[in-house]
Protein backbone atom coordinates (compact mmCIF):
# COMPACT_ATOMS: atom_id res chain seq x y z
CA UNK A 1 126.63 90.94 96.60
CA UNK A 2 123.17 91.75 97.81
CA UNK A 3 120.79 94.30 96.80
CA UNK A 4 121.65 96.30 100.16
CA UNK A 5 125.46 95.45 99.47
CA UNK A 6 124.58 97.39 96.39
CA UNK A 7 123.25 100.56 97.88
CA UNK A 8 125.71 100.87 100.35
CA UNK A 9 128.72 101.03 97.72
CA UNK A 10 126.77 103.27 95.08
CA UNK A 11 125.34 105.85 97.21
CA UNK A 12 126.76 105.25 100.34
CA UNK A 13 123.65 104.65 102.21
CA UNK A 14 122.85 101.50 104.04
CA UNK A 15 119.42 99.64 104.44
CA UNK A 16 118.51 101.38 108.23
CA UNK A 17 119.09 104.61 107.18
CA UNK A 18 116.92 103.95 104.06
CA UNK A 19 114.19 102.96 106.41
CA UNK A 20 115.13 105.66 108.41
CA UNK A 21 114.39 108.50 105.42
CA UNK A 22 111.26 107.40 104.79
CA UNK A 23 109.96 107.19 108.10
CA UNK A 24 110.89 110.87 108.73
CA UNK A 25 109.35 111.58 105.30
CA UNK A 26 106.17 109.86 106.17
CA UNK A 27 105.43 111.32 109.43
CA UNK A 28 106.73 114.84 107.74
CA UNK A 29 103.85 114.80 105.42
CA UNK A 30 100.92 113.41 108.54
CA UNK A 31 101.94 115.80 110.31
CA UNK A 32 102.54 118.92 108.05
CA UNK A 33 99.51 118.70 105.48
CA UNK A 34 96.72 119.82 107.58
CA UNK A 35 98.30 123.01 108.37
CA UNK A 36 99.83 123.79 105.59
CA UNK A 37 96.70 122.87 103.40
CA UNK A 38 94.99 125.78 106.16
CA UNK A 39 97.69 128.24 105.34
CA UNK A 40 96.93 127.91 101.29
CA UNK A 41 93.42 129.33 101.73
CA UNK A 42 93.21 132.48 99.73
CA UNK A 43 96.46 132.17 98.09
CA UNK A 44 98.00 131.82 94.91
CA UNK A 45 97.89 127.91 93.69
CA UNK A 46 100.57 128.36 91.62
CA UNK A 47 102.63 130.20 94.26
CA UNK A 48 102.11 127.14 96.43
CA UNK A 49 103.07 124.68 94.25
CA UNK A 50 106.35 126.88 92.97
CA UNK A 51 106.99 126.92 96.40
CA UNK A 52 106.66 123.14 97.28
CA UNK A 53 109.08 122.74 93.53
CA UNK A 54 111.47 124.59 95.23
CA UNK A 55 111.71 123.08 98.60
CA UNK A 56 112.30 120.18 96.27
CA UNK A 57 114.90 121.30 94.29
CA UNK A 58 116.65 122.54 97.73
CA UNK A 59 116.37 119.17 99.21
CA UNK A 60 117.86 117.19 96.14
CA UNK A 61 120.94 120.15 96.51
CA UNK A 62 121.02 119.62 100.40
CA UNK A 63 121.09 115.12 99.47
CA UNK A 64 123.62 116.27 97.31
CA UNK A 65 125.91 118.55 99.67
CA UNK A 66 125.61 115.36 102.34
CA UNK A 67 127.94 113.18 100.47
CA UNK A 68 130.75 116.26 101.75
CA UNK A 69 129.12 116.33 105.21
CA UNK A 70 132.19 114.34 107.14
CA UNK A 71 129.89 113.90 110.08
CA UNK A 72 126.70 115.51 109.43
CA UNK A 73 125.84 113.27 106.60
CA UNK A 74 122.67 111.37 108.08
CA UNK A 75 121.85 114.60 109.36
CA UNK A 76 121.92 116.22 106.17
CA UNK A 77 120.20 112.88 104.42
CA UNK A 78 117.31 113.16 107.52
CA UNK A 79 116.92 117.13 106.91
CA UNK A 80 116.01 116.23 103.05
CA UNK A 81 113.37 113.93 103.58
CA UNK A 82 111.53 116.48 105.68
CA UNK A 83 112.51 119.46 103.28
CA UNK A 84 110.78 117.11 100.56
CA UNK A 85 108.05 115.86 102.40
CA UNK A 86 107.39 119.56 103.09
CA UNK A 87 107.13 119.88 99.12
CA UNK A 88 105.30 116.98 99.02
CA UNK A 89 102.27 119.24 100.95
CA UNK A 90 103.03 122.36 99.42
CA UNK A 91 102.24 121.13 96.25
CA UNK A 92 99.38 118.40 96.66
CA UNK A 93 97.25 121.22 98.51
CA UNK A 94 97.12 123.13 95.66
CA UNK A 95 97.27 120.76 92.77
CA UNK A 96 94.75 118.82 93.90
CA UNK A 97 91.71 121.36 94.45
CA UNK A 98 92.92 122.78 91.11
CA UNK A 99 92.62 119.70 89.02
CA UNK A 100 89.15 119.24 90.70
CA UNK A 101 88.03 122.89 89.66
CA UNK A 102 89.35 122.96 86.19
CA UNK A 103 87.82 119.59 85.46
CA UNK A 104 84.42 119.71 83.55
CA UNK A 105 82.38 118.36 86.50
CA UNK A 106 81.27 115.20 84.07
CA UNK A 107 85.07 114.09 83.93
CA UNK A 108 86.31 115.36 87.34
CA UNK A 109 86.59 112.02 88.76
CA UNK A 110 88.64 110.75 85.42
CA UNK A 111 90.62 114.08 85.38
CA UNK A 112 91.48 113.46 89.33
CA UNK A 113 92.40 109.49 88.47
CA UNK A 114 94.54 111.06 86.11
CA UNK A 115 96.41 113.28 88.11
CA UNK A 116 96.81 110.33 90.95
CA UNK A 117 98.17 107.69 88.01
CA UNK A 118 100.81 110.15 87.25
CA UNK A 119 101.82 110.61 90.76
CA UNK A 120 101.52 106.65 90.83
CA UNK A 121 103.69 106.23 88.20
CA UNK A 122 106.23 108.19 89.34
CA UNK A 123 106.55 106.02 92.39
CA UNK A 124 106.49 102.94 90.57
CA UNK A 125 109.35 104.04 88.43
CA UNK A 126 111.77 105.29 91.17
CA UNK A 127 112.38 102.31 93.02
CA UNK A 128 114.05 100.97 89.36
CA UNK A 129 115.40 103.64 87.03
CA UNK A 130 116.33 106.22 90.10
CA UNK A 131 118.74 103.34 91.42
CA UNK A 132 120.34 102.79 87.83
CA UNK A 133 120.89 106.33 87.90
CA UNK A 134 122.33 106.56 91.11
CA UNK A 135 124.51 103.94 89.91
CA UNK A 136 125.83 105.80 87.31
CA UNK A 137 126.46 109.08 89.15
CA UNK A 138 125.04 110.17 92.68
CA UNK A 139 125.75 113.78 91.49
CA UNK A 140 124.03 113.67 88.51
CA UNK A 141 121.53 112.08 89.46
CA UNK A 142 120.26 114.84 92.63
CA UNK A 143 121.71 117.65 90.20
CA UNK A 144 119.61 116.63 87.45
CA UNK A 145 116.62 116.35 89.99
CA UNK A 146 117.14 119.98 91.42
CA UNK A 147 117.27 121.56 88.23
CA UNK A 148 113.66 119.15 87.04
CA UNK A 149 112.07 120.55 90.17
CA UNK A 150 113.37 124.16 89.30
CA UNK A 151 112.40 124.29 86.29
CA UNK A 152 109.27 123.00 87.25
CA UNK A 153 108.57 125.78 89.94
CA UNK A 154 109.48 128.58 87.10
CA UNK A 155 106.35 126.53 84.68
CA UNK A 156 104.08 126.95 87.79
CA UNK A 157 104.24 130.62 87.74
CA UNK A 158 104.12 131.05 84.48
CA UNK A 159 101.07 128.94 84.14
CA UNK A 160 99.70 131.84 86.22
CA UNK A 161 98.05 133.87 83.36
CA UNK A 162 96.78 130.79 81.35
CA UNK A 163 94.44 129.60 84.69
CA UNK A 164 90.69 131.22 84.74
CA UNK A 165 90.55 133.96 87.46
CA UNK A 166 88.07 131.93 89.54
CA UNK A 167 90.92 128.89 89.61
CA UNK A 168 93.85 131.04 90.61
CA UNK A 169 93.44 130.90 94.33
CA UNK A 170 92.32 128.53 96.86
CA UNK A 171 89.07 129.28 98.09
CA UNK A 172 88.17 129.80 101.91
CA UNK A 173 85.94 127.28 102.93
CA UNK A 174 83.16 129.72 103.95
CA UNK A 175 83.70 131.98 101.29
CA UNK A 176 83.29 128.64 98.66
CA UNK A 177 79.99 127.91 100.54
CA UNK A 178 78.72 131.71 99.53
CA UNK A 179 79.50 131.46 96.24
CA UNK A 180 77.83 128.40 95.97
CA UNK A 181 74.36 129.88 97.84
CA UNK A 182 74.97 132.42 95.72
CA UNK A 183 75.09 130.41 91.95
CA UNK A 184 73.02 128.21 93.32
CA UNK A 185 70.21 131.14 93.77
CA UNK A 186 71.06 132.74 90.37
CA UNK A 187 72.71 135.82 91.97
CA UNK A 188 75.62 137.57 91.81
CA UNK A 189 79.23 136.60 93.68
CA UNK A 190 79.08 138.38 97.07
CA UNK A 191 81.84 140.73 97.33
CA UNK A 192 84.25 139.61 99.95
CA UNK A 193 87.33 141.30 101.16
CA UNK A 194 90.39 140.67 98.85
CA UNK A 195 92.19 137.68 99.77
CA UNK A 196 96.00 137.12 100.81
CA UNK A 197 98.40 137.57 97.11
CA UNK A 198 101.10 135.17 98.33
């Protein structure tokens, strides 16, 4: 029995619909980032990424629901790789600018490389141990997953109070640029209006 063989009778999924996920995850995330990285100006980072755990968590509940779907089930499969790859954005637009301002700026380039090995590893692992799980128990497996990415989404908010002030929201470009003129001349922040507490 081949490797596809195997896939099919553990989790029910054959090798084009595999293909088939990813595809609509990839082209989820190309086209989804840009705005959604616009819409997290002047908003809470950790809100974001909460946010992007918990489309996360939804998606591994909706994989999970499929295997009942009678004849909605690559539907339902499809509709998780976007939700995810929705996440995906969510949280990289925040985590990502945040790493880069809490780094000390001699160690922001290890402190990003850092951040992007974890993410690495992540999808390096999959591939091996998320199969031998699936193996064991499809259920498990996208149950344990939901409740990771839950609980993951409740650590974001409460890492809230622990973040400097100046690192709790994402900037607005121009308003970034002012504050920069602004250190850069030795005076003080300009006041601008307050920005959006999502």
């Amino acid at each position: 029995m081949g490797s596809a063989d195997l896939r099919r009778a553990r989790v029910g999924v054959g090798p084009h619909l595999i293909g088939l996920l990813l595809l609509a995850n990839a082209v989820t995330v190309v086209v989804a980032q840009v705005p959604i990285a616009r819409a997290a100006e002047g908003r809470r980072r950790t809100v974001m990424m909460a946010t992007g755990a918990g489309l996360i968590a939804a998606a591994c509940l909706l994989a999970l629901g499929a295997r009942d779907a009678a004849g909605g089930a690559d539907a339902a499969l499809l509709a998780a790789a976007v939700v995810i790859g929705v996440g995906e954005c969510f949280h990289t637009a925040a985590l990502m600018p945040l790493v880069a301002d809490l780094a000390p700026s001699g160690l922001r380039g290890r402190y990003m490389a850092a951040v992007g090995l974890s993410w690495w590893i992540g999808l390096a692992l999959a591939p091996t141990l998320g199969t031998r799980l699936l193996g064991v128990s499809v259920a498990l497996t996208f149950a344990v997953c939901a409740a990771a990415a839950a609980a993951a989404g409740v650590a974001m908010i409460r890492l809230e109070g622990r973040l400097p002030a100046r690192a709790r929201l994402t900037p607005r470009p121009g308003h970034r640029a002012e504050r920069h003129a602004s250190a850069a001349q030795g005076g003080a922040t300009p006041t601008t209006r307050s920005p959006t507490m999502w």
